[in-house]
N, C-alpha and C. Protein backbone atom coordinates (compact mmCIF):
# COMPACT_ATOMS: atom_id res chain seq x y z
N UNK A 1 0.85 -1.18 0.00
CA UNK A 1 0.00 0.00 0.00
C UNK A 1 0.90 1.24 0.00
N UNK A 2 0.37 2.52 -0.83
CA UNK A 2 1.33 3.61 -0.71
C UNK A 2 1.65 4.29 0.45
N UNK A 3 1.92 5.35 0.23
CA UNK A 3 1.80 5.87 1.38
C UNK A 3 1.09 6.81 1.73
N UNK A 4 0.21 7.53 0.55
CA UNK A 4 -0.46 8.45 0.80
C UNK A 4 -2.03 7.43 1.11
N UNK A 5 -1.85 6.34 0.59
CA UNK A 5 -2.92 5.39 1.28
C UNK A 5 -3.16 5.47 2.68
N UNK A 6 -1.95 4.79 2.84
CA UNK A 6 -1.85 5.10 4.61
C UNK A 6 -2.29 6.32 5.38
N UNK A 7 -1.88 7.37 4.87
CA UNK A 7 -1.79 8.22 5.81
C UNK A 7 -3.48 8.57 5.76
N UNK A 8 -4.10 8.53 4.80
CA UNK A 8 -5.42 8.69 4.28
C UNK A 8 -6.61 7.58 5.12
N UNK A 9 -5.95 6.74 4.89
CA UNK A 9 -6.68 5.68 5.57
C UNK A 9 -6.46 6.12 7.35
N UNK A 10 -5.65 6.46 7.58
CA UNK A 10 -5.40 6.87 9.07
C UNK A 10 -6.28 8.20 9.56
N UNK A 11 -6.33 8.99 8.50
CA UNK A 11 -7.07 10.05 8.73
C UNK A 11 -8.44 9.68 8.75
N UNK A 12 -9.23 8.57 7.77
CA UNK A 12 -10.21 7.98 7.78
C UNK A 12 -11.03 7.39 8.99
N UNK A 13 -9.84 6.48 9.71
CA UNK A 13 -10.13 5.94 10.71
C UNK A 13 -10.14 6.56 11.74
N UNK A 14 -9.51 8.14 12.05
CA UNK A 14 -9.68 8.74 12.68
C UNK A 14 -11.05 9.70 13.05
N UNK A 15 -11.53 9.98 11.62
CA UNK A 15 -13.21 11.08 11.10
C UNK A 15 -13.66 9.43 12.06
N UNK A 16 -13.35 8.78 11.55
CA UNK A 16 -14.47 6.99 11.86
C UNK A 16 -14.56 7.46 13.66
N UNK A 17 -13.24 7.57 14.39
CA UNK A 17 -13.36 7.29 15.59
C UNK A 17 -13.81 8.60 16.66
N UNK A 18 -14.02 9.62 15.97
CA UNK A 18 -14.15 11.07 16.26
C UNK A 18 -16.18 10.81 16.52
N UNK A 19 -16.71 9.74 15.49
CA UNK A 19 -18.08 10.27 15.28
C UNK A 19 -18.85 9.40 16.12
N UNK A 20 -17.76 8.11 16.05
CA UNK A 20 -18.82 7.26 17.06
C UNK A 20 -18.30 7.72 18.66
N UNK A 21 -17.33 8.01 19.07
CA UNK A 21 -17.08 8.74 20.51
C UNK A 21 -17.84 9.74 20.56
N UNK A 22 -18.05 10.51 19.30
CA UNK A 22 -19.26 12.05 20.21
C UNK A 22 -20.64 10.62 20.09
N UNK A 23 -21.05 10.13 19.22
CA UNK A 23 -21.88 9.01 19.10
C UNK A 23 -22.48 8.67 20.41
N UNK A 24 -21.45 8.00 20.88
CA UNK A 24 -21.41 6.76 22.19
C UNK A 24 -21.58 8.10 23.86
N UNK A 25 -20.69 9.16 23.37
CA UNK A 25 -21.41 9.95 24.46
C UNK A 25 -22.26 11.07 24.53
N UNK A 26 -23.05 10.93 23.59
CA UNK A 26 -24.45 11.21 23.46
C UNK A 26 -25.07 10.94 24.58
N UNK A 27 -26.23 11.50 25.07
CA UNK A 27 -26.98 10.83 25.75
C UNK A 27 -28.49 10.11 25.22
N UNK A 28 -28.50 9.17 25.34
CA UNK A 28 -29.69 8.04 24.90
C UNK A 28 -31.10 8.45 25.19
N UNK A 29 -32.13 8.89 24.66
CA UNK A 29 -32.99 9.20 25.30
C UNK A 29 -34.02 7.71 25.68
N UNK A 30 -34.73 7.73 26.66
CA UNK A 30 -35.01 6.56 27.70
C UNK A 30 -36.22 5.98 26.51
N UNK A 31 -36.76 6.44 25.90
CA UNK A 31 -38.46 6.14 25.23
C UNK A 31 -37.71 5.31 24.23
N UNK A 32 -36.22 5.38 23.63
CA UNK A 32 -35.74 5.12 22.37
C UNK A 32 -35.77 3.48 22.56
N UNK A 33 -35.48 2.76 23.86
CA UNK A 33 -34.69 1.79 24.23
C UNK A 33 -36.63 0.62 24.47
N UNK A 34 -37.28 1.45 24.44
CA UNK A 34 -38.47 0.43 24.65
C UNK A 34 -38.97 0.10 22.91
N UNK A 35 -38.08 0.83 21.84
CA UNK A 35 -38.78 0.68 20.76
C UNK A 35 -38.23 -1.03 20.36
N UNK A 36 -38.66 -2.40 19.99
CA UNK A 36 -38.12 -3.05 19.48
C UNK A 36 -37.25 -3.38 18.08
N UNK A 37 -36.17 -3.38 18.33
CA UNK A 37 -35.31 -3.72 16.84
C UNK A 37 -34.59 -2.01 16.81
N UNK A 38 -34.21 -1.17 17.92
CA UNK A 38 -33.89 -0.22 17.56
C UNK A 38 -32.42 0.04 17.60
N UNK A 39 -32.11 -1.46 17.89
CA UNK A 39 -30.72 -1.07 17.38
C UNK A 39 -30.44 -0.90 15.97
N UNK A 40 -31.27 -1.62 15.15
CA UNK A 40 -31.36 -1.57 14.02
C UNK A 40 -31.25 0.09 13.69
N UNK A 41 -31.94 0.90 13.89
CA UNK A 41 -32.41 1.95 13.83
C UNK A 41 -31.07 3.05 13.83
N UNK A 42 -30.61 2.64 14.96
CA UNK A 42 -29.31 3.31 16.03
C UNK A 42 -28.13 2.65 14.76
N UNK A 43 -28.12 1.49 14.20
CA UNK A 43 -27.03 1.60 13.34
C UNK A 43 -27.02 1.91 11.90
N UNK A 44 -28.28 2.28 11.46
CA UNK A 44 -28.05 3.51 10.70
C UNK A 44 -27.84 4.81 10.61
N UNK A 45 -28.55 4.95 11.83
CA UNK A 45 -28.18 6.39 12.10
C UNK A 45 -26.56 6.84 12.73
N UNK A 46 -25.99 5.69 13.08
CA UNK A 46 -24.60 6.13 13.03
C UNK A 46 -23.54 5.98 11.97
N UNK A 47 -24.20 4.81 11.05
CA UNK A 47 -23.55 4.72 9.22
C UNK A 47 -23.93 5.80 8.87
N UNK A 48 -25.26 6.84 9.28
CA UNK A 48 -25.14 7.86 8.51
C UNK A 48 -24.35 9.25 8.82
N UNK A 49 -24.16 9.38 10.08
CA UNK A 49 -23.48 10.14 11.18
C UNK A 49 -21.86 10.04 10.31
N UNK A 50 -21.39 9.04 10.54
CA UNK A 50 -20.01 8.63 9.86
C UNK A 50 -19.73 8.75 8.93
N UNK A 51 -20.57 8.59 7.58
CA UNK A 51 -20.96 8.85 5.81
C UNK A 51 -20.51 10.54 6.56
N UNK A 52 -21.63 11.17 7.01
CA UNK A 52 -21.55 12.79 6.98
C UNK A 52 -20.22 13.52 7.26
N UNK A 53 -19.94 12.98 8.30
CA UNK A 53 -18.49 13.97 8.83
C UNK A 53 -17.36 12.90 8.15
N UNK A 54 -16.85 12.06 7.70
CA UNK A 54 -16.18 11.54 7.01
C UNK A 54 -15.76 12.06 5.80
N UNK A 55 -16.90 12.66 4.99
CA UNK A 55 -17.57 13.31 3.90
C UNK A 55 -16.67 14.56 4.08
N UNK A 56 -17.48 15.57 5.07
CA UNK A 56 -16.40 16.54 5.70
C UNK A 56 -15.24 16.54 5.85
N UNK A 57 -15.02 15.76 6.82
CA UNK A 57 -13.64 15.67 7.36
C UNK A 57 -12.17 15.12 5.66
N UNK A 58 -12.75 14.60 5.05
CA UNK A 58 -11.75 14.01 4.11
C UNK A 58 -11.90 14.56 3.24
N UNK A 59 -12.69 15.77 2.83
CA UNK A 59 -12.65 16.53 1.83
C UNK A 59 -11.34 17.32 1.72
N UNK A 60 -11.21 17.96 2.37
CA UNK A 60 -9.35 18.97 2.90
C UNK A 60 -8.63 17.88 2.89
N UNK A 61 -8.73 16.82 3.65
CA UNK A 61 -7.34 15.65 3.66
C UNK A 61 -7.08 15.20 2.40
N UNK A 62 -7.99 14.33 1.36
CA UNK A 62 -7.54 14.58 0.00
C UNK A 62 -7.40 15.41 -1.10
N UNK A 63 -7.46 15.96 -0.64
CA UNK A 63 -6.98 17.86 -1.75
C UNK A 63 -5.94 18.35 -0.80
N UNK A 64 -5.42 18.17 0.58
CA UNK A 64 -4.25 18.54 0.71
C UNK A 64 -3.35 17.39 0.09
N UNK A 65 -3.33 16.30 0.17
CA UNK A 65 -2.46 14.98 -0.19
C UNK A 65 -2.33 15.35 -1.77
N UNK A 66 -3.50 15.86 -2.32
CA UNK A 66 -3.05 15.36 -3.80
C UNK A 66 -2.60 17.18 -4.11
N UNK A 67 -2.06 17.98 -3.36
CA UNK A 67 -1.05 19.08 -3.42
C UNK A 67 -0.19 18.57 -2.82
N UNK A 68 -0.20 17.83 -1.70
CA UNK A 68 1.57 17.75 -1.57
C UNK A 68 1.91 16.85 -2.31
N UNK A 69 1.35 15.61 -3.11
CA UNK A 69 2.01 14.97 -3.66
C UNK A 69 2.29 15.68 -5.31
N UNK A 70 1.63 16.29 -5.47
CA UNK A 70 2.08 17.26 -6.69
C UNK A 70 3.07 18.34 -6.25
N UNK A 71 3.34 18.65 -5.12
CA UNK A 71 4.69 19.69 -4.51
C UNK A 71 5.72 18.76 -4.87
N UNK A 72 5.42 17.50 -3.98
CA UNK A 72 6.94 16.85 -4.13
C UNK A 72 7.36 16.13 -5.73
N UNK A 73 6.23 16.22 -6.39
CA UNK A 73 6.73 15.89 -7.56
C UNK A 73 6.94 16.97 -8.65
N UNK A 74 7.09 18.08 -8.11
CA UNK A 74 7.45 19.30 -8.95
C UNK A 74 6.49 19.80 -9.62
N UNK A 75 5.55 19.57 -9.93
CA UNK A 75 4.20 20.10 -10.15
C UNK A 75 4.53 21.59 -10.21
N UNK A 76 3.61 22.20 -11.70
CA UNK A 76 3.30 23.95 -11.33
C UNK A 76 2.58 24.25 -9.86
N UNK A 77 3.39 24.82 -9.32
CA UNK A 77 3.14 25.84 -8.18
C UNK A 77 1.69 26.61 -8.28
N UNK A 78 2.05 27.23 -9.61
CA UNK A 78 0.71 28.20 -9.28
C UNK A 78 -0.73 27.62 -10.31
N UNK A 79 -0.31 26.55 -10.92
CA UNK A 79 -1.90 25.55 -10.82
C UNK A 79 -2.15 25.23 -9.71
N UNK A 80 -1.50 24.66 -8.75
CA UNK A 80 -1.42 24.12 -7.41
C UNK A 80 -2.55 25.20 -6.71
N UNK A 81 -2.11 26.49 -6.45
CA UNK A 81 -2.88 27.87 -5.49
C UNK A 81 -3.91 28.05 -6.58
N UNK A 82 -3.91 27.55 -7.67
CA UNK A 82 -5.69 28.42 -8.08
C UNK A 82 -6.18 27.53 -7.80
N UNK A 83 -6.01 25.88 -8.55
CA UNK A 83 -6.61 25.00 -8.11
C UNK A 83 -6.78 24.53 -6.62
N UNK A 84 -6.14 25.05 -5.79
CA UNK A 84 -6.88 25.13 -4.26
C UNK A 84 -7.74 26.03 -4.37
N UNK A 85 -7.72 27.02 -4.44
CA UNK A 85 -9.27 28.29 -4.29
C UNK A 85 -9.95 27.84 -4.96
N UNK A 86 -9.69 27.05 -6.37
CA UNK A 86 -11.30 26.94 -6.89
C UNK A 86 -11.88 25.72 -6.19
N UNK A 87 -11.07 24.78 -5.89
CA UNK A 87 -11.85 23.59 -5.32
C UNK A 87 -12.61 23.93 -3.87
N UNK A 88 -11.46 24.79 -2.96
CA UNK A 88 -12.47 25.42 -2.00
C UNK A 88 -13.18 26.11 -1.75
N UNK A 89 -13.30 27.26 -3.33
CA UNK A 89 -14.63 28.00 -3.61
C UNK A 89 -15.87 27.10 -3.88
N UNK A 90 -15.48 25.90 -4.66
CA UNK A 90 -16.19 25.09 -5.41
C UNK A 90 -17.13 24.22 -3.55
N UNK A 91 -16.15 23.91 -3.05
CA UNK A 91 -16.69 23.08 -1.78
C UNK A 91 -17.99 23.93 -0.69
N UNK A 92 -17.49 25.57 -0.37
CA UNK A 92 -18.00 26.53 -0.04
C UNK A 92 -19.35 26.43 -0.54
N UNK A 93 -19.49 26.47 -1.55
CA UNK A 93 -21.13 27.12 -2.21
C UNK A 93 -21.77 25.64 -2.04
N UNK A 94 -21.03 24.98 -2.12
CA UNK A 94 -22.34 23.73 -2.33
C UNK A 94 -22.30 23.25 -0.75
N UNK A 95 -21.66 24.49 0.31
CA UNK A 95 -22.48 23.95 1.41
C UNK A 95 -23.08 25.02 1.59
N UNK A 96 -23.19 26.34 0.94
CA UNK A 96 -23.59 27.73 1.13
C UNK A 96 -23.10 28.21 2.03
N UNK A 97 -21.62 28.10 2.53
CA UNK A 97 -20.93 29.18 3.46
C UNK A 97 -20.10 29.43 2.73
N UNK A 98 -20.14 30.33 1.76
CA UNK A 98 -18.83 30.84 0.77
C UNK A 98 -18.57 32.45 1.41
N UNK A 99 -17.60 32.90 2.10
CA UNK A 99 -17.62 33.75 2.94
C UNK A 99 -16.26 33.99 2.92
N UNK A 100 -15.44 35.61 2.54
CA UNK A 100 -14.20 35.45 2.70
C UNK A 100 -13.78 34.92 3.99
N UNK A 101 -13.77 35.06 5.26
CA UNK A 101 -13.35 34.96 6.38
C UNK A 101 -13.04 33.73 6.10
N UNK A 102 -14.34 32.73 6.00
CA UNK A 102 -14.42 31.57 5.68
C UNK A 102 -13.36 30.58 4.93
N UNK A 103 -13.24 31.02 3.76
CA UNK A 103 -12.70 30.65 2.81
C UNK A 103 -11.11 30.50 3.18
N UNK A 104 -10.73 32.04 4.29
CA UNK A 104 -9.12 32.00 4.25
C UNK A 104 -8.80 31.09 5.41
N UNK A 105 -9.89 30.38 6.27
CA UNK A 105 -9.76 29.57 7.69
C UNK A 105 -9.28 28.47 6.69
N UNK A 106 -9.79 27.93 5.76
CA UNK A 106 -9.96 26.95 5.41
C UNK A 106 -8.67 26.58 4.11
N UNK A 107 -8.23 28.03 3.80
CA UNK A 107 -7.25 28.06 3.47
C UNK A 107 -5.52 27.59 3.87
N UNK A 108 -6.21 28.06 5.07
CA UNK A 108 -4.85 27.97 6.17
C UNK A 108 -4.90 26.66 6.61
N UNK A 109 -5.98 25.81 6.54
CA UNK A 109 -5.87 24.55 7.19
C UNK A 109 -5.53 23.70 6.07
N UNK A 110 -5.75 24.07 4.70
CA UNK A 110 -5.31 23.52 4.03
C UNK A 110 -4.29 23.16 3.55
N UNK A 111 -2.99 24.47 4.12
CA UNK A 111 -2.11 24.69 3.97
C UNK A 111 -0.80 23.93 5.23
N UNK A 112 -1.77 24.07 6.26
CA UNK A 112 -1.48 23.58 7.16
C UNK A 112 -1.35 21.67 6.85
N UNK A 113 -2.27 21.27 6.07
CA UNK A 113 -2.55 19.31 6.07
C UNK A 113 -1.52 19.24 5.19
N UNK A 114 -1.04 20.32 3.91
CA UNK A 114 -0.04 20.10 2.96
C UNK A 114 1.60 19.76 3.49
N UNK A 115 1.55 21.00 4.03
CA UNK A 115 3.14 21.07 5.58
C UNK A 115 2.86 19.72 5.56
N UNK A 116 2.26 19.17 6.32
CA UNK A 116 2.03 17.58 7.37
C UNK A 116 2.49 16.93 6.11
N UNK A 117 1.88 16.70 5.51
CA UNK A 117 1.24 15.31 4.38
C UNK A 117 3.04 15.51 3.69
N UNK A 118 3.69 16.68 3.73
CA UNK A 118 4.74 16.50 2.83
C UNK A 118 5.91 15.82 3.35
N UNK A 119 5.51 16.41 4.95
CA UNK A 119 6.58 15.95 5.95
C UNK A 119 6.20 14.51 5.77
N UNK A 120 5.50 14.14 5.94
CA UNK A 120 4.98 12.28 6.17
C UNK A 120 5.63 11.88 5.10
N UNK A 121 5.21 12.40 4.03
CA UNK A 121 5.48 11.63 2.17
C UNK A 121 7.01 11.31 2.86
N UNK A 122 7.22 12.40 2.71
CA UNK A 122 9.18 12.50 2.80
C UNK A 122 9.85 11.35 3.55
N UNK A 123 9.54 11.21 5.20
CA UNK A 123 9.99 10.34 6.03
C UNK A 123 10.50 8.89 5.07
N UNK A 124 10.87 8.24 5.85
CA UNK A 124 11.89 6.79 5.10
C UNK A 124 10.86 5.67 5.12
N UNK A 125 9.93 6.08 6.09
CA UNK A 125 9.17 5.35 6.71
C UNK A 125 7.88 4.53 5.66
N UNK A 126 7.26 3.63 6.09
CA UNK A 126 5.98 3.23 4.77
C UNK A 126 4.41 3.11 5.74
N UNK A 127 4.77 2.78 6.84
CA UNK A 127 3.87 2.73 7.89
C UNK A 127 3.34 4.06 8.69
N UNK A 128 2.18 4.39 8.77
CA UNK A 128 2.00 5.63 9.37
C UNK A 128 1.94 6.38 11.06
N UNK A 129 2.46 5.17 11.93
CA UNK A 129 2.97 5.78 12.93
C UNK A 129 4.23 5.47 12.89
N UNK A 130 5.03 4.92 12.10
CA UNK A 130 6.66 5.11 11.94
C UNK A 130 6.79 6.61 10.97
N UNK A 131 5.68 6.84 10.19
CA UNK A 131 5.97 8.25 9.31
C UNK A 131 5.85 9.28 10.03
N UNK A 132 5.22 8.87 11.22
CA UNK A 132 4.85 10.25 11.84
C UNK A 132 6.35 10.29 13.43
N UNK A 133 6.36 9.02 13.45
CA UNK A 133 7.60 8.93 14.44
C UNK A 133 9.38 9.32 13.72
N UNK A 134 8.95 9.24 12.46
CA UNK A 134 10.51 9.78 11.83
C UNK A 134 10.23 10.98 11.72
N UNK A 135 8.51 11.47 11.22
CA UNK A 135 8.70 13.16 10.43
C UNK A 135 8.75 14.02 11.58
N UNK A 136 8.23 13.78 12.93
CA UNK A 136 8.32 14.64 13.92
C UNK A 136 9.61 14.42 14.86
N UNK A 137 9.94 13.11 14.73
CA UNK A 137 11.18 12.52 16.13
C UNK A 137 10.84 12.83 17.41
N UNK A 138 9.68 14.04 18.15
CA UNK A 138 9.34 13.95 19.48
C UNK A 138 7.77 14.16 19.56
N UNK A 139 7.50 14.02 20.57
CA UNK A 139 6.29 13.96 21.14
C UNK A 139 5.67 15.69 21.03
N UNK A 140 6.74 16.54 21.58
CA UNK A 140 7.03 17.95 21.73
C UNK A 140 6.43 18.17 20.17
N UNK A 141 7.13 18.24 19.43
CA UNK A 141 6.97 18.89 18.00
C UNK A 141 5.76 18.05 17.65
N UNK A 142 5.38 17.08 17.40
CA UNK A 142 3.95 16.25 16.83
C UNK A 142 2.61 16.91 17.62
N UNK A 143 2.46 17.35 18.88
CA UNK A 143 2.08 17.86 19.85
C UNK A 143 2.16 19.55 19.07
N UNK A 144 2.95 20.17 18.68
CA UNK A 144 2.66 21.47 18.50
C UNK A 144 2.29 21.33 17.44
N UNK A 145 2.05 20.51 15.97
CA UNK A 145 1.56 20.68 15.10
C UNK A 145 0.25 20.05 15.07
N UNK A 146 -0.82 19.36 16.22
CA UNK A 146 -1.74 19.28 16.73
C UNK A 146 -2.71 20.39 16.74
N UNK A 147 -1.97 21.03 18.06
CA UNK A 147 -2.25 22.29 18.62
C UNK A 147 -2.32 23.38 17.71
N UNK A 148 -1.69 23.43 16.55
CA UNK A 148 -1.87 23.97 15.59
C UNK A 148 -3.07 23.75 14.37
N UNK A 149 -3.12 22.62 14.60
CA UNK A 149 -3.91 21.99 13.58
C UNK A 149 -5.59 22.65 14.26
N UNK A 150 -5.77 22.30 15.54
CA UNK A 150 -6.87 22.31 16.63
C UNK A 150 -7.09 23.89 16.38
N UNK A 151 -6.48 24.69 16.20
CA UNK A 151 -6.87 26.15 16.77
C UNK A 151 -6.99 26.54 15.02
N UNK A 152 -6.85 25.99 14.18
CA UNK A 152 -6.87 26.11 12.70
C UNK A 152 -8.68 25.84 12.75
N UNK A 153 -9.29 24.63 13.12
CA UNK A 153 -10.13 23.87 13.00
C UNK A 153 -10.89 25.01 13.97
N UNK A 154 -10.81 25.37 14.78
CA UNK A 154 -11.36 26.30 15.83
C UNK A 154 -11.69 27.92 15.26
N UNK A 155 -10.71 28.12 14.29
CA UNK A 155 -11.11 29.35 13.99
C UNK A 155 -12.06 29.35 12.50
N UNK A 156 -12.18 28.17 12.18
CA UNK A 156 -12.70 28.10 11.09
C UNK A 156 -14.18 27.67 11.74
N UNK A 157 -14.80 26.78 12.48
CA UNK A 157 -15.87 26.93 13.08
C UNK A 157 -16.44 28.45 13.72
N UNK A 158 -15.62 29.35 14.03
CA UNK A 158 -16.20 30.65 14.46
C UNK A 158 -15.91 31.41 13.49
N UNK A 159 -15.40 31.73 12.33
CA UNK A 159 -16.03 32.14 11.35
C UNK A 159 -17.48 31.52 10.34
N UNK A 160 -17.41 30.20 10.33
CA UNK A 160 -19.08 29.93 10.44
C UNK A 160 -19.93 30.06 10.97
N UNK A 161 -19.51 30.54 12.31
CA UNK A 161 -20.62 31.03 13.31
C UNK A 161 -20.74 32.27 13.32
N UNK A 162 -20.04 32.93 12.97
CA UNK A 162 -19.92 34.48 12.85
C UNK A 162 -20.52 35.12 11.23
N UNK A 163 -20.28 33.98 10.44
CA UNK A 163 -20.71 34.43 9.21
C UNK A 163 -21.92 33.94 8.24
N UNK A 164 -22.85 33.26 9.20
CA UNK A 164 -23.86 32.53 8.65
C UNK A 164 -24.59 32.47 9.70
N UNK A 165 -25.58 31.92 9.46
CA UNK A 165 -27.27 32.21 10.54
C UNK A 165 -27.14 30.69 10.74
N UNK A 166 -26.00 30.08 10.96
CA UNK A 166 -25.79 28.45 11.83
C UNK A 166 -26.44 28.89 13.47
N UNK A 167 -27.43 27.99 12.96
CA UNK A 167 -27.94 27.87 14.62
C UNK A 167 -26.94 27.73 16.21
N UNK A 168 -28.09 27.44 16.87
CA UNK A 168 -26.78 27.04 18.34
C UNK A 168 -26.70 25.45 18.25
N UNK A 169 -27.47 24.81 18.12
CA UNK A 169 -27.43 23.40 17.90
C UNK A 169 -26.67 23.08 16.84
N UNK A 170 -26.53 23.58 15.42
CA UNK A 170 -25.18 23.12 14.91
C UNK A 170 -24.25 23.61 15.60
N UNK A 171 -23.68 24.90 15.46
CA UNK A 171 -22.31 25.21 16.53
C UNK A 171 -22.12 24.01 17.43
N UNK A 172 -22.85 23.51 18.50
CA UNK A 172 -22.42 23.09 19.45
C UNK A 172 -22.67 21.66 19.02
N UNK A 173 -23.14 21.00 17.62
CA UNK A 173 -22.51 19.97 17.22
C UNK A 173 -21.41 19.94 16.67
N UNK A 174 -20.88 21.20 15.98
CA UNK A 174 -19.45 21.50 15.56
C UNK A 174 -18.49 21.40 16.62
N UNK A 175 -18.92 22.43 17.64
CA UNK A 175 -17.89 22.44 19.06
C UNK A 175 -17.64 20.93 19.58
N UNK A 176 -18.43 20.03 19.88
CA UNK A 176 -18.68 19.04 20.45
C UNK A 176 -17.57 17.90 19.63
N UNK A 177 -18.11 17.48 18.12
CA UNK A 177 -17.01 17.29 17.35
C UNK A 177 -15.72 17.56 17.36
N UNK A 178 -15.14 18.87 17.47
CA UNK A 178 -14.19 19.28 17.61
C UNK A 178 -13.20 19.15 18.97
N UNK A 179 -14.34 19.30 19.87
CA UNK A 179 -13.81 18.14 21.23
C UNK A 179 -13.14 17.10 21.34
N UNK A 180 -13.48 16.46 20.51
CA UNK A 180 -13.79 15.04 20.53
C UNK A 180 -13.00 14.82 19.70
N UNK A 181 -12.40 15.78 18.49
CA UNK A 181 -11.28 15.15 17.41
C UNK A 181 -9.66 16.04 18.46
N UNK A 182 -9.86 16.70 19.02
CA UNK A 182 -9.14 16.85 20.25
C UNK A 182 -8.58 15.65 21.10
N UNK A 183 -9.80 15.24 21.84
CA UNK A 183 -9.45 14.08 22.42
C UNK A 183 -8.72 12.58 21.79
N UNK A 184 -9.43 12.20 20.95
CA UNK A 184 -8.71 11.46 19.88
C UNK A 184 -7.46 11.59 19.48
N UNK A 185 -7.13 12.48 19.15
CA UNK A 185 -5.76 12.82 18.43
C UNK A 185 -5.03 12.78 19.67
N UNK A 186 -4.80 13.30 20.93
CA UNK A 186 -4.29 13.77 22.55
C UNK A 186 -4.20 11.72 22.36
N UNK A 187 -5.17 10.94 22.01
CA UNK A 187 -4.72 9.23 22.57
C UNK A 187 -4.10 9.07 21.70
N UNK A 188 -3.77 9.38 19.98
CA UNK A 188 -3.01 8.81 19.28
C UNK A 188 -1.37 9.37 19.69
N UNK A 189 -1.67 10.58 19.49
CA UNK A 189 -0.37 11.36 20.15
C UNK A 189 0.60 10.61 21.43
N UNK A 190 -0.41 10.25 22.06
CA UNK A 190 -0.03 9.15 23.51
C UNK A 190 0.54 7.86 23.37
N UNK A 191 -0.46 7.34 22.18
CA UNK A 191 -0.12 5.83 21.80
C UNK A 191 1.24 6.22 20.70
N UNK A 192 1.60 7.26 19.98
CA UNK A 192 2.68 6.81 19.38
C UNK A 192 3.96 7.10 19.40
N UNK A 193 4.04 8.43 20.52
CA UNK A 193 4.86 8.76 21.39
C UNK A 193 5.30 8.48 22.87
């Protein structure tokens, strides 16, 4: 498998483990549990939960991968920057938050997964916690490009909140999410350092 497989598939399994943890600590409402066969019910609605933010979440991860892997293969530069704005103009409208503020959060995070994804490509490594244990070498530095990543993801939710009539119940399914891909990342960070 390549390696931008890997790292993709890691990011995958990560949107995967982000949706069923906000999922699982949900709270259950009591009337749900007398319906019969509702687990049935409960596991579509979390195939669909997972489809959604997966959807989300891997939209930026493969459009940053397929710029850094066109960086490291010498690729025009400046097809590279239009073809990011148009794909994230293009992503914008068809969720109807096309908003400069918007646009440059999402910019920066994009820019931000490219950094990562190039550092990973690069490493010697083929496995993706050995890519991430050669491209960072400490806990310290993998940890600040987290924290970086987190406050990227953070400012781009409050310019959606600031720039669109998003209710409080999305926000605080956004916030909540964002918790929660916090926490996640804080155990991988743990487990591979």
């Amino acid at each position: 498998m390549s390696k931008q497989k890997n790292i993709l598939n890691a990011d995958y399994a990560l949107s995967r483990r982000i949706t069923l943890a906000y999922i699982v600590k949900r709270p259950i409402k009591p009337w749900l549990q007398a319906i019969p066969g509702m687990f049935i019910i409960d596991f579509l609605i979390r195939t669909k939960e997972i489809r959604k933010y997966s959807q989300y979440y891997m939209y930026f991860r493969n459009l940053a991968m397929d710029i850094a892997t066109a960086n490291i293969n010498d690729q025009n530069k400046d097809d590279l920057v239009s073809q990011r704005e148009d794909r994230i103009i293009e992503w914008l409208v068809t969720q109807n938050i096309n908003h400069l503020s918007i646009r440059q959060a999402y910019v920066s995070l994009l820019d931000h997964l490219v950094k990562h994804y190039k550092r990973l490509l690069q490493s010697a490594e083929d496995k993706y916690r050995d890519m991430i244990e050669d491209a960072y070498q400490t806990w310290d530095k993998y940890n600040e490009y987290l924290s970086e990543l987190a406050s990227i993801e953070k400012s781009i939710d409050q310019a959606i909140r600031e720039q669109t009539d998003e209710n409080l119940h999305e926000y605080y399914y956004r916030l909540t999410k964002q918790i929660e891909a916090d926490e996640q990342r804080k155990k991988e960070l743990d487990e591979i350092f």
